[in-house]
C-alpha atoms as a PDB file:
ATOM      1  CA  UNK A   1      30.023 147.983 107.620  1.00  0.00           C
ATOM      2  CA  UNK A   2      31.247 147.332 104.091  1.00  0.00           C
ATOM      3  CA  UNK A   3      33.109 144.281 105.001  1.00  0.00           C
ATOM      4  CA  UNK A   4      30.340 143.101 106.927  1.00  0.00           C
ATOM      5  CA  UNK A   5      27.782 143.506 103.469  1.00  0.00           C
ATOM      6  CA  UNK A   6      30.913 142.269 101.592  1.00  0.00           C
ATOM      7  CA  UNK A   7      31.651 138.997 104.136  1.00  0.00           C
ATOM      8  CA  UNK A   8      27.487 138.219 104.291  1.00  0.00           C
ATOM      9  CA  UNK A   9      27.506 138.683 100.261  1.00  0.00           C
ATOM     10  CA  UNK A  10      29.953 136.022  99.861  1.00  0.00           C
ATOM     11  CA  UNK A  11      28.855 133.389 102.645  1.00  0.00           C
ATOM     12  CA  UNK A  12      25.486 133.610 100.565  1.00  0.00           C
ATOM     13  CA  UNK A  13      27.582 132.579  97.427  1.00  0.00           C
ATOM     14  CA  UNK A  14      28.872 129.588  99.858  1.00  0.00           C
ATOM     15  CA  UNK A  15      25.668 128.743 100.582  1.00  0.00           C
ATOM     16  CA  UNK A  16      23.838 128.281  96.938  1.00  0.00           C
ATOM     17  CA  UNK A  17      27.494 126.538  96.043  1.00  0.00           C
ATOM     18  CA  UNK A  18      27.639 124.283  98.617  1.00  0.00           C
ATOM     19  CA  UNK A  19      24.677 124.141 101.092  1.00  0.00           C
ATOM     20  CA  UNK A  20      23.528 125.262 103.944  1.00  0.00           C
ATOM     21  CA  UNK A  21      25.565 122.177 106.022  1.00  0.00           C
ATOM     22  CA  UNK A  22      28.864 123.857 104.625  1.00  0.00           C
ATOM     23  CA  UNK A  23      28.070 127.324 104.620  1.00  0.00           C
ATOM     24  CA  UNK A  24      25.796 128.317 108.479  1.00  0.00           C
ATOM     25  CA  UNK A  25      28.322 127.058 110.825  1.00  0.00           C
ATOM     26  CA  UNK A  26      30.908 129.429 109.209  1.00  0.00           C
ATOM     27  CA  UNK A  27      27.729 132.348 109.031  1.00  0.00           C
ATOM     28  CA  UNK A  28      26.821 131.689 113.051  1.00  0.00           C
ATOM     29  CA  UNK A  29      30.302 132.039 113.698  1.00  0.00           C
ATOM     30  CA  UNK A  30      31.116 135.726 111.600  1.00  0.00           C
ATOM     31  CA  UNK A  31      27.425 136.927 112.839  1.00  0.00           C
ATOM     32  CA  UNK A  32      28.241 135.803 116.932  1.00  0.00           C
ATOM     33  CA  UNK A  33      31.918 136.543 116.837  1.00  0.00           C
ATOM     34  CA  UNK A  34      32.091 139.984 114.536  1.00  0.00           C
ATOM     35  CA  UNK A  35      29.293 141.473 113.651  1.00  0.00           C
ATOM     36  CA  UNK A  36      27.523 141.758 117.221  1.00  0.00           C
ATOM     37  CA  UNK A  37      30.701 143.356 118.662  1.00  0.00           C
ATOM     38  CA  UNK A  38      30.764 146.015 115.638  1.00  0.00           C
ATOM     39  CA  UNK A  39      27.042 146.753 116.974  1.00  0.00           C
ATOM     40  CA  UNK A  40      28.646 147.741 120.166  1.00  0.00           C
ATOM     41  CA  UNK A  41      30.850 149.708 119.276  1.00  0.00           C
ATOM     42  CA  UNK A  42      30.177 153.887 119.213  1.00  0.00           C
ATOM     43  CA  UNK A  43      29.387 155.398 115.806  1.00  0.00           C
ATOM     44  CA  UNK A  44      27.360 158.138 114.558  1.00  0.00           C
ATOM     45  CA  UNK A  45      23.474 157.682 113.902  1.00  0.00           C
ATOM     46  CA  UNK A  46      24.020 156.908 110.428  1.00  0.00           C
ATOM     47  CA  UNK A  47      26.322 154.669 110.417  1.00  0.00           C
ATOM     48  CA  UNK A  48      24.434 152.459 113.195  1.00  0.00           C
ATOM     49  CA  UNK A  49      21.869 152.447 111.603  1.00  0.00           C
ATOM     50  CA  UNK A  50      23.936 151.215 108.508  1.00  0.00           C
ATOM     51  CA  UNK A  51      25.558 148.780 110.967  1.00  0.00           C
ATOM     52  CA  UNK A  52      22.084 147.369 112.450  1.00  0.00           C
ATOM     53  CA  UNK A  53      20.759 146.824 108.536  1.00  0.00           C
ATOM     54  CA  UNK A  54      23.860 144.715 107.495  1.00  0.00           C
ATOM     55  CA  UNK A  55      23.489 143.311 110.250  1.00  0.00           C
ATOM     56  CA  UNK A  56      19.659 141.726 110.091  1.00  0.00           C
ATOM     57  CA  UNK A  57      20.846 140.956 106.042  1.00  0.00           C
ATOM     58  CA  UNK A  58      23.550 138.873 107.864  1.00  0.00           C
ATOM     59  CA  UNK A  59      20.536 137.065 110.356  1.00  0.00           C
ATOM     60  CA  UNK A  60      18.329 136.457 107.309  1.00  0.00           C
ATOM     61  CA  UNK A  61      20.933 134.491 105.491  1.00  0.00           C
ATOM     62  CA  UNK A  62      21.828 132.699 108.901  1.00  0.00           C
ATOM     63  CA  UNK A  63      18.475 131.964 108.445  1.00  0.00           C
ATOM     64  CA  UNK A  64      17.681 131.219 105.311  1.00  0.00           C
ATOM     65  CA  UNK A  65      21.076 128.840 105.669  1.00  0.00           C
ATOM     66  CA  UNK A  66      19.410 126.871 108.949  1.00  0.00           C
ATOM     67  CA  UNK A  67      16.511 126.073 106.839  1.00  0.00           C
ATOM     68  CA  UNK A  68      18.354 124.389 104.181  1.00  0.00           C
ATOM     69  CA  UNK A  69      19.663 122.234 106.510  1.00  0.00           C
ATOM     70  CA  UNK A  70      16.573 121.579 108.455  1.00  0.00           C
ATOM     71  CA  UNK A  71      16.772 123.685 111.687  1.00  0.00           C
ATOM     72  CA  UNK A  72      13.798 125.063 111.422  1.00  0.00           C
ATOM     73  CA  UNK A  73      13.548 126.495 114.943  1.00  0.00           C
ATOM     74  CA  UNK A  74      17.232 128.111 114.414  1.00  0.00           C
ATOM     75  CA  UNK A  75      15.911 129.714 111.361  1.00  0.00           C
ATOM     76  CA  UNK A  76      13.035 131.024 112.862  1.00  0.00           C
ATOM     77  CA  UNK A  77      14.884 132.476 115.761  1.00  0.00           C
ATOM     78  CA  UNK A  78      17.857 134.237 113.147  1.00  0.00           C
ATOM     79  CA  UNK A  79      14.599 135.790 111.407  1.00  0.00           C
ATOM     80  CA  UNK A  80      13.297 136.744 114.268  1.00  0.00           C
ATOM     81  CA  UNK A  81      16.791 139.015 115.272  1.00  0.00           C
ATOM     82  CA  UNK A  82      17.105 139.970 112.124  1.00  0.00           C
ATOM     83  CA  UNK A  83      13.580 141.486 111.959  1.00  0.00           C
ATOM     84  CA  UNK A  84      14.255 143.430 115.158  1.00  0.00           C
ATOM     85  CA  UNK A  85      17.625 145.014 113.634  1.00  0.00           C
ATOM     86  CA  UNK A  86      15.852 145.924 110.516  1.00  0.00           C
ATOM     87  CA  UNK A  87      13.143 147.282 112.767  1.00  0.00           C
ATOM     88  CA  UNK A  88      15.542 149.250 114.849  1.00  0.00           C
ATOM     89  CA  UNK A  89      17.352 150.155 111.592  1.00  0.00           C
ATOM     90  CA  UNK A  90      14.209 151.425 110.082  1.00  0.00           C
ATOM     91  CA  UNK A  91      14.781 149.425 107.134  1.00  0.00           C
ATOM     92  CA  UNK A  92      12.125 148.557 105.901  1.00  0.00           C
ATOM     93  CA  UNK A  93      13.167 146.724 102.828  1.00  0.00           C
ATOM     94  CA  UNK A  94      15.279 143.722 104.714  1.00  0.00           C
ATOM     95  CA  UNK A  95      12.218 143.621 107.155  1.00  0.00           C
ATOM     96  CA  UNK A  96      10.325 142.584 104.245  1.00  0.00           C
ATOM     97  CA  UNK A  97      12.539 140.353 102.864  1.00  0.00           C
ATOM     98  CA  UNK A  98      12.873 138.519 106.294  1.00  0.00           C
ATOM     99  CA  UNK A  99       9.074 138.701 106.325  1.00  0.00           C
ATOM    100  CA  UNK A 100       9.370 136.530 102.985  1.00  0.00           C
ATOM    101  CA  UNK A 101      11.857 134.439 104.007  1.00  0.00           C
ATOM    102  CA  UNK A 102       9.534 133.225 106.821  1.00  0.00           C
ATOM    103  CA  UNK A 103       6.711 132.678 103.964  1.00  0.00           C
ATOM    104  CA  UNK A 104       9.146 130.761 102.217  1.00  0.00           C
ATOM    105  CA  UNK A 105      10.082 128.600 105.069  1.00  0.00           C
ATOM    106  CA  UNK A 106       6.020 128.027 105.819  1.00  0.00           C
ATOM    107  CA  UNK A 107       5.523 127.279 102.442  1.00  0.00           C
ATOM    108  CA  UNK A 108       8.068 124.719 102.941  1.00  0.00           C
ATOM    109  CA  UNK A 109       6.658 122.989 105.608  1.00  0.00           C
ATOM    110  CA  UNK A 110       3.294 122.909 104.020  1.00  0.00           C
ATOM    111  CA  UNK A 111       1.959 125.578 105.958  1.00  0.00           C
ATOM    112  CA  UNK A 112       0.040 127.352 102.859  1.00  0.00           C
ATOM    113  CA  UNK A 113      -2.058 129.789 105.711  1.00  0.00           C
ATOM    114  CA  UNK A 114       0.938 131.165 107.372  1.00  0.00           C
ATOM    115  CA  UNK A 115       3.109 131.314 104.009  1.00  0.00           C
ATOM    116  CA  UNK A 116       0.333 133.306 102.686  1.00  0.00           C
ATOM    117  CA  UNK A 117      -0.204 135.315 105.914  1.00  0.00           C
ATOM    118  CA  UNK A 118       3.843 136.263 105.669  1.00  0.00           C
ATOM    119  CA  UNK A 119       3.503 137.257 101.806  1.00  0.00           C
ATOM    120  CA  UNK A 120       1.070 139.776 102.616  1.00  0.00           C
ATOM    121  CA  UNK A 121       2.668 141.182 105.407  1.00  0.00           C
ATOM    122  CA  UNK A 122       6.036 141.302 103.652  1.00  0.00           C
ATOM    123  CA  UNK A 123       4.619 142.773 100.597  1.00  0.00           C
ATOM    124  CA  UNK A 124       2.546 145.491 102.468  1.00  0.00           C
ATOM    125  CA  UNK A 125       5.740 146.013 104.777  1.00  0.00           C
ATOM    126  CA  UNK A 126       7.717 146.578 101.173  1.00  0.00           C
ATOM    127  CA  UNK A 127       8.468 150.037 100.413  1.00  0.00           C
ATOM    128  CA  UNK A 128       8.522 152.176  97.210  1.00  0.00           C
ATOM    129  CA  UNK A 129      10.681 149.677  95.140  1.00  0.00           C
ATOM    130  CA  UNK A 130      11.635 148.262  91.717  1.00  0.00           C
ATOM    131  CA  UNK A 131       9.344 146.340  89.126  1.00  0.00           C
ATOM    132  CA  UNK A 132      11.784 143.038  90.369  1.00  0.00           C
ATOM    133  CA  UNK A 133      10.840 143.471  94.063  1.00  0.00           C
ATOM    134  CA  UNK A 134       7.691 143.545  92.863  1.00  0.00           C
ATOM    135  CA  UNK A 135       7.710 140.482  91.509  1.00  0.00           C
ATOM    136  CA  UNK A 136       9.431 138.997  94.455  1.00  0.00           C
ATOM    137  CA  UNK A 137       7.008 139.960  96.507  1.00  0.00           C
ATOM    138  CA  UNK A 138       4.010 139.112  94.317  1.00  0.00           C
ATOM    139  CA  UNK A 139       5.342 135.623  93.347  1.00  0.00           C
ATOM    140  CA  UNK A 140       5.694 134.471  96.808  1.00  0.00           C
ATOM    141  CA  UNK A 141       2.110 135.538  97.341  1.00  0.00           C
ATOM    142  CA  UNK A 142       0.868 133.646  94.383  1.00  0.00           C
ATOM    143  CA  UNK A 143       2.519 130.492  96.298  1.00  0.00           C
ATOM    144  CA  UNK A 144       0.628 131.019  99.528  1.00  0.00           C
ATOM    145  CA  UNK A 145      -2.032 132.017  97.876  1.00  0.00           C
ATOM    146  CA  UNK A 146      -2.379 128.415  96.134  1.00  0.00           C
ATOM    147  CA  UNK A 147      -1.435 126.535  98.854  1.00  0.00           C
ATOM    148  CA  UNK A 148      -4.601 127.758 100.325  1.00  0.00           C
ATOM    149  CA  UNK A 149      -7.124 127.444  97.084  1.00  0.00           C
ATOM    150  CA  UNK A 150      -7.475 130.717  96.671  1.00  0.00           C
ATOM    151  CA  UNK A 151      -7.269 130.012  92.904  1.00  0.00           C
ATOM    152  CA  UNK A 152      -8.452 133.598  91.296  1.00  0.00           C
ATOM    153  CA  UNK A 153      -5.987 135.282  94.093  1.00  0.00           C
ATOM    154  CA  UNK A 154      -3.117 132.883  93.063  1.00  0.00           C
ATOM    155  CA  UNK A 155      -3.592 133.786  89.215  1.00  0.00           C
ATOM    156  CA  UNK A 156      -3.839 137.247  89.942  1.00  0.00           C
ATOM    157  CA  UNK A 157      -0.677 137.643  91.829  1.00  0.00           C
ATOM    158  CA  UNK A 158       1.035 135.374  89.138  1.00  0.00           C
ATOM    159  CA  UNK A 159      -0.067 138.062  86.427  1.00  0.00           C
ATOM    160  CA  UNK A 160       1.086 140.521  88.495  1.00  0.00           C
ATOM    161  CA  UNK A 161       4.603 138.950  88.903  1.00  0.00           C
ATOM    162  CA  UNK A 162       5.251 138.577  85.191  1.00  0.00           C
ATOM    163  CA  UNK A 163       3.955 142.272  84.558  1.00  0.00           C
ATOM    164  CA  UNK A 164       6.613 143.430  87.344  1.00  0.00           C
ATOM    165  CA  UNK A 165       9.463 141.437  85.618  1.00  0.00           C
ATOM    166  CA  UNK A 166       8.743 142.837  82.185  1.00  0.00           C
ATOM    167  CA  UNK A 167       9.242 146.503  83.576  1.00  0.00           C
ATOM    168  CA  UNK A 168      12.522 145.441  85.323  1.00  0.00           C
ATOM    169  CA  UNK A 169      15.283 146.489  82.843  1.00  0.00           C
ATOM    170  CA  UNK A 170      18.171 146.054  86.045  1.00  0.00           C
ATOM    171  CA  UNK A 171      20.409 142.899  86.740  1.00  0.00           C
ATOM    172  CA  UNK A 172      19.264 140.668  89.704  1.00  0.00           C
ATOM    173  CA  UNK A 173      20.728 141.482  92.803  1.00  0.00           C
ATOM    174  CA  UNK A 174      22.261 138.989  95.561  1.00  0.00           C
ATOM    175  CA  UNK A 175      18.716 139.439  97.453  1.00  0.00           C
ATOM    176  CA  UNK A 176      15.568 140.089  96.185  1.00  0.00           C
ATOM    177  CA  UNK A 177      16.921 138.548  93.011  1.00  0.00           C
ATOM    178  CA  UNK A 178      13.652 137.518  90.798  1.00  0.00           C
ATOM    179  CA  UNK A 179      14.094 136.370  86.874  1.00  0.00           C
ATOM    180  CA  UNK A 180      12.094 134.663  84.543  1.00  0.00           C
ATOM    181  CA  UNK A 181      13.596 131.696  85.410  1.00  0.00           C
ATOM    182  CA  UNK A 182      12.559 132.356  88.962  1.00  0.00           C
ATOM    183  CA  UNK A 183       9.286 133.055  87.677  1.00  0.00           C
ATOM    184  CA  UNK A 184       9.118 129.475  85.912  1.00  0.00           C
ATOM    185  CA  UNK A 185       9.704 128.016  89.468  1.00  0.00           C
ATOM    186  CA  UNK A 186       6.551 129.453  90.881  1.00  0.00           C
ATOM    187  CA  UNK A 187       4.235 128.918  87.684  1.00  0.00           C
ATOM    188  CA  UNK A 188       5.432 125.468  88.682  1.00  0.00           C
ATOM    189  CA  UNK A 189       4.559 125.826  92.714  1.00  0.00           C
ATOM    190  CA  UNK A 190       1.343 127.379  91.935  1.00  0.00           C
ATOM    191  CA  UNK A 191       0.359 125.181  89.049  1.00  0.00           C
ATOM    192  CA  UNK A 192       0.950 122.273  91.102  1.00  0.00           C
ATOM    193  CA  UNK A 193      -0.759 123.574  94.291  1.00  0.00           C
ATOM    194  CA  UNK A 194      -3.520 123.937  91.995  1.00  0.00           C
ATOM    195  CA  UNK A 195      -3.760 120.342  90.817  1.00  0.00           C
ATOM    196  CA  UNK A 196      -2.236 120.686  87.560  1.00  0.00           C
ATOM    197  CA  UNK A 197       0.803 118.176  87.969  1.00  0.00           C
ATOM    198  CA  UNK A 198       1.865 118.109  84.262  1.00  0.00           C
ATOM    199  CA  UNK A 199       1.799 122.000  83.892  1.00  0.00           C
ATOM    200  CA  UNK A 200       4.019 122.389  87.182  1.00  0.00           C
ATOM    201  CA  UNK A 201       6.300 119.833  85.081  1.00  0.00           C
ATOM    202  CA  UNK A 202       6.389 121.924  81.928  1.00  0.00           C
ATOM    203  CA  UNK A 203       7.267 124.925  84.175  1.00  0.00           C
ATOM    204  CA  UNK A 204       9.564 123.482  85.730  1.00  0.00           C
ATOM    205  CA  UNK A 205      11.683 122.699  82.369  1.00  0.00           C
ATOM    206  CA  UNK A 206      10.671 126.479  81.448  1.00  0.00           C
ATOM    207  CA  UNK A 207      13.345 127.190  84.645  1.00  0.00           C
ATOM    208  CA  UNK A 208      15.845 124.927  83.682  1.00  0.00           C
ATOM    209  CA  UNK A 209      16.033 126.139  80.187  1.00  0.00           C
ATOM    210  CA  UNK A 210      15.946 129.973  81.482  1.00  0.00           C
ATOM    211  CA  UNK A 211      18.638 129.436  84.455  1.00  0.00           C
ATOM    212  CA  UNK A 212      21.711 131.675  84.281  1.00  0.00           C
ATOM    213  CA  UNK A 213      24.890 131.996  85.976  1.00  0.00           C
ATOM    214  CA  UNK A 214      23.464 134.062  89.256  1.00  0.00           C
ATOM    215  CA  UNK A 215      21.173 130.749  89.959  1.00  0.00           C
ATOM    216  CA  UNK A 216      22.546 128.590  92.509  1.00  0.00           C
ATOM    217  CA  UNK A 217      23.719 125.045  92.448  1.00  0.00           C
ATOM    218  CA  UNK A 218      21.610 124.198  95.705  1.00  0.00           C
ATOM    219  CA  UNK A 219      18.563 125.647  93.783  1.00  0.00           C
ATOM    220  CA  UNK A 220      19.443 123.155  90.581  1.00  0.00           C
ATOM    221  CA  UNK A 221      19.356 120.149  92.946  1.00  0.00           C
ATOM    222  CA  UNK A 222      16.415 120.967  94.558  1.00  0.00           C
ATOM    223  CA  UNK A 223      14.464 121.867  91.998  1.00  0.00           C
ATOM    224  CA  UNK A 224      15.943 118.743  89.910  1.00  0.00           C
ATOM    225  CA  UNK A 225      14.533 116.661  92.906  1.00  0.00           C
ATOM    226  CA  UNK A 226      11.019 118.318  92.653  1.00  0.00           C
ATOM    227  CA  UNK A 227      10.976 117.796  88.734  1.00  0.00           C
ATOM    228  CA  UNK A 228      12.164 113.947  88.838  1.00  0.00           C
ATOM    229  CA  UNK A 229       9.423 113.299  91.683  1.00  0.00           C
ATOM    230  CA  UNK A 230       6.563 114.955  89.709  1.00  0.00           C
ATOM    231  CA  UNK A 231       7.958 113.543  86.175  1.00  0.00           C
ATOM    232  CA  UNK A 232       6.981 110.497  87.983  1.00  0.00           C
ATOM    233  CA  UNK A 233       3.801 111.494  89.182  1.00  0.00           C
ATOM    234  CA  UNK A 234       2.599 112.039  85.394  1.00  0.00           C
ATOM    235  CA  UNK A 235       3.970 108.309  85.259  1.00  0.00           C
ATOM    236  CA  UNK A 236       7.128 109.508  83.380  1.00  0.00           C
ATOM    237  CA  UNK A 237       9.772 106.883  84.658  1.00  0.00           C
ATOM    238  CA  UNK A 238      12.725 107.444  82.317  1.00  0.00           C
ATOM    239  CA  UNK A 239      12.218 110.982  82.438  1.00  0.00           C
ATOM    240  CA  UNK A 240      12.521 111.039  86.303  1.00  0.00           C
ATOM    241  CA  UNK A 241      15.630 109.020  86.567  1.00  0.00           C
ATOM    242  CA  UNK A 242      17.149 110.906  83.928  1.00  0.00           C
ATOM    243  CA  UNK A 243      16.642 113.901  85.859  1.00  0.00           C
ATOM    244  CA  UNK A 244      17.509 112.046  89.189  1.00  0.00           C
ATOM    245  CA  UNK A 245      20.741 111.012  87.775  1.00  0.00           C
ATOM    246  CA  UNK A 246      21.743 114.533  86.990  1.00  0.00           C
ATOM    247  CA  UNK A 247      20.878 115.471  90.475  1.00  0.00           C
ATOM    248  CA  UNK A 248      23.194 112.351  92.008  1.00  0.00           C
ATOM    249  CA  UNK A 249      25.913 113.552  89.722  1.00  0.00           C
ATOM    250  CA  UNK A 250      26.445 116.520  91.385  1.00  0.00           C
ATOM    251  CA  UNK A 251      25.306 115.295  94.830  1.00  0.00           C
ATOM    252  CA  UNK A 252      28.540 114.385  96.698  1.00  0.00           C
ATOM    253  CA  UNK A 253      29.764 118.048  96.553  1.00  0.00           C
ATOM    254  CA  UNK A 254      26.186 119.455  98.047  1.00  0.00           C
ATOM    255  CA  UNK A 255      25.851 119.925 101.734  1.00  0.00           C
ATOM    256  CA  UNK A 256      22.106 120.794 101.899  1.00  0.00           C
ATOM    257  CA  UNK A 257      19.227 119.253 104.011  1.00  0.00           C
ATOM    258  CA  UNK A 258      16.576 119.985 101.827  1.00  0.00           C
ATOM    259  CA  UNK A 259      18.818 118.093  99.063  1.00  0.00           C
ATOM    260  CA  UNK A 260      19.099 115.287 101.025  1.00  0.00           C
ATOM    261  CA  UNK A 261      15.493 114.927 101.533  1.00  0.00           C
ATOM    262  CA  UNK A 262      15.095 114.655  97.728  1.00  0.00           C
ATOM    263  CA  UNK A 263      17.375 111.813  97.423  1.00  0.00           C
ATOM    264  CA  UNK A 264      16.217 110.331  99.862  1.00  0.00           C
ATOM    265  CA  UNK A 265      12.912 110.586  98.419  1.00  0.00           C
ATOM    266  CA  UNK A 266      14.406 108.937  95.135  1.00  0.00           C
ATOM    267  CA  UNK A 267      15.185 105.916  97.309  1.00  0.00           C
ATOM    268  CA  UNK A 268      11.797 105.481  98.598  1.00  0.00           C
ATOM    269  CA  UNK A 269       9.931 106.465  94.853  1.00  0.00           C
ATOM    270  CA  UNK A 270      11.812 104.438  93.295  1.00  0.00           C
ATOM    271  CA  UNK A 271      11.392 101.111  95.428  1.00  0.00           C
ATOM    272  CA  UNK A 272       8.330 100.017  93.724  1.00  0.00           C
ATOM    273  CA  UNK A 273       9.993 100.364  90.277  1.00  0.00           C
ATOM    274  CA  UNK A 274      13.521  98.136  90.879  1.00  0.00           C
ATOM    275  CA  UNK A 275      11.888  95.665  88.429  1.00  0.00           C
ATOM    276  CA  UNK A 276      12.942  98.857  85.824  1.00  0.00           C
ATOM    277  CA  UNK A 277      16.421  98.338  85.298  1.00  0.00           C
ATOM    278  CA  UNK A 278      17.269 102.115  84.744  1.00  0.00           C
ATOM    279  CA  UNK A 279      14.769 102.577  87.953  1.00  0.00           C
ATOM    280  CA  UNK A 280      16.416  99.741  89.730  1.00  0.00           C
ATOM    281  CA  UNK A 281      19.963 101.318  89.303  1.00  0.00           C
ATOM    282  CA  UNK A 282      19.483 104.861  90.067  1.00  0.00           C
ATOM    283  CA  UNK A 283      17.533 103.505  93.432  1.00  0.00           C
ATOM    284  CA  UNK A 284      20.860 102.115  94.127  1.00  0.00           C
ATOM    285  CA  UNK A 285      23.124 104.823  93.378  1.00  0.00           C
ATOM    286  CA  UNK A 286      20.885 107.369  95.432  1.00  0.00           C
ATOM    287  CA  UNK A 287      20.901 104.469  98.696  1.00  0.00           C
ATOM    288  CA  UNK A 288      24.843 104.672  98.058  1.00  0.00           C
ATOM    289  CA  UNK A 289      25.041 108.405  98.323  1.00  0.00           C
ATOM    290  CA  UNK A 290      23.201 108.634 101.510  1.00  0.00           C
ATOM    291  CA  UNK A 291      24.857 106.019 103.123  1.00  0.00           C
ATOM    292  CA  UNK A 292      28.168 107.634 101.995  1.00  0.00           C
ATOM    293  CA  UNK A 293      26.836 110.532 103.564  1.00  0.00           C
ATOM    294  CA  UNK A 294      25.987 109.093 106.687  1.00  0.00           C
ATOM    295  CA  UNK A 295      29.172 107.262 107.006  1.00  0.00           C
END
């Protein structure tokens, strides 16, 4: 059981490293080929129990890895094992961090009723726990909340959030991790959700400046992508390819679907700019990394 936590632990350092592209195949394989036989095997209620919880952690990253490269169905189908281990396990707090994970992945998709439908039900699912689970919970709802107009709800769970994080006095864990640079990301998601583009930009250098060394390299890309296509929303063109050109520097080593969406975003935001010679050349250099990708 302790290698297993151990084993998932690091595969979920993989992942934020290098992507979900690198990182699932290796996390289908461990999960299929090790961990199910261990839930075989004969051991005392206790321990099976400990056995079927580290096991749905290990399904939730799957998971959460399948997303990031764009198998949504996969995902969906990891979460929904994973849920019925945690069930079985009676542990209730990975059954509400699956729950949140499949908020996450609605919210995603642009599914703002079902992300909001899976915030509730993963923080009503969540049991007695810290001020920083609190705000895990209660950020995610602010999301969903947003994505549906539910503006005073969306405020409300923000407030909450932040309140939550200023009790927390522990160190992030590898799940349920939630800092204030975390909570700069979804200011930024619900700011934007609520029509205010340049105060979802401003948040989103808030989280840049507040990152540490627990945030992941995937989660610097992405949310590099999101900043450089909403710098350019506010019609801030050398801002955006700055940022883009950060995120291209550091592209060839990512493996990540949702990464790749983002440059290839670039390529098509930028198109209308090529006249720009900054614009013109960091169009070019984000058409050469996907086709080096592709290749």
């Amino acid at each position: 059981m302790d290698s297993v936590i151990a084993i998932t632990d690091r595969l979920g350092e993989l992942d934020g490293e290098h992507g979900g592209q690198h990182a699932r195949p290796m996390a289908s394989t461990y999960l299929a080929h090790t961990v199910a036989p261990y839930l075989k095997a004969s051991a005392t209620e206790p321990v099976r129990k400990a056995m079927l919880s580290a096991a749905a952690m290990s399904c939730y990253l799957t998971g959460w890895m399948a997303v990031d490269e764009g198998l949504n169905g996969l995902a969906q189908r990891y979460y929904v094992k994973g849920l019925e281990l945690a069930g079985a396990a009676d542990d209730r707090l990975t059954y509400c961090h699956i729950l949140r994970g499949i908020s996450v992945q609605a919210a995603n998709l642009g599914h703002g009723a079902t992300a909001t439908r899976y915030a509730n039900a993963a923080a009503d699912a969540a049991p007695v726990s810290t001020p920083r689970m609190r705000a895990f919970m209660a950020g995610q709802q602010a999301h969903g909340y947003a994505m549906t107009d539910a503006k005073k709800n969306a405020l409300r769970s923000l407030r909450e959030t932040e309140r939550a994080l200023d009790q927390e006095s522990s160190r992030p864990g590898t799940f349920g991790g939630f800092n204030y640079a975390t909570l700069a990301y979804a200011t930024a998601q619900v700011r934007y959700e609520l029509g205010d583009v340049r105060g979802s930009v401003r948040s989103l250098h808030d989280h840049f400046k507040l990152r540490d060394t627990s945030d992941s390299r995937r989660s610097a890309l992405t949310f590099g992508g999101l900043l450089a296509e909403r710098q350019l929303e506010v019609g801030h063109l050398d801002a955006a390819c700055a940022t883009w050109s950060g995120v291209l520097d550091s592209y060839p080593a990512m493996h990540s679907g949702r990464v790749d969406d983002h440059v290839r975003t670039a390529v098509k935001l930028l198109s209308p700019y090529r006249t720009n010679s900054t614009a013109r050349a960091i169009h070019e250099r984000a058409r050469a990394a996907l086709a080096q990708r592709s290749a």
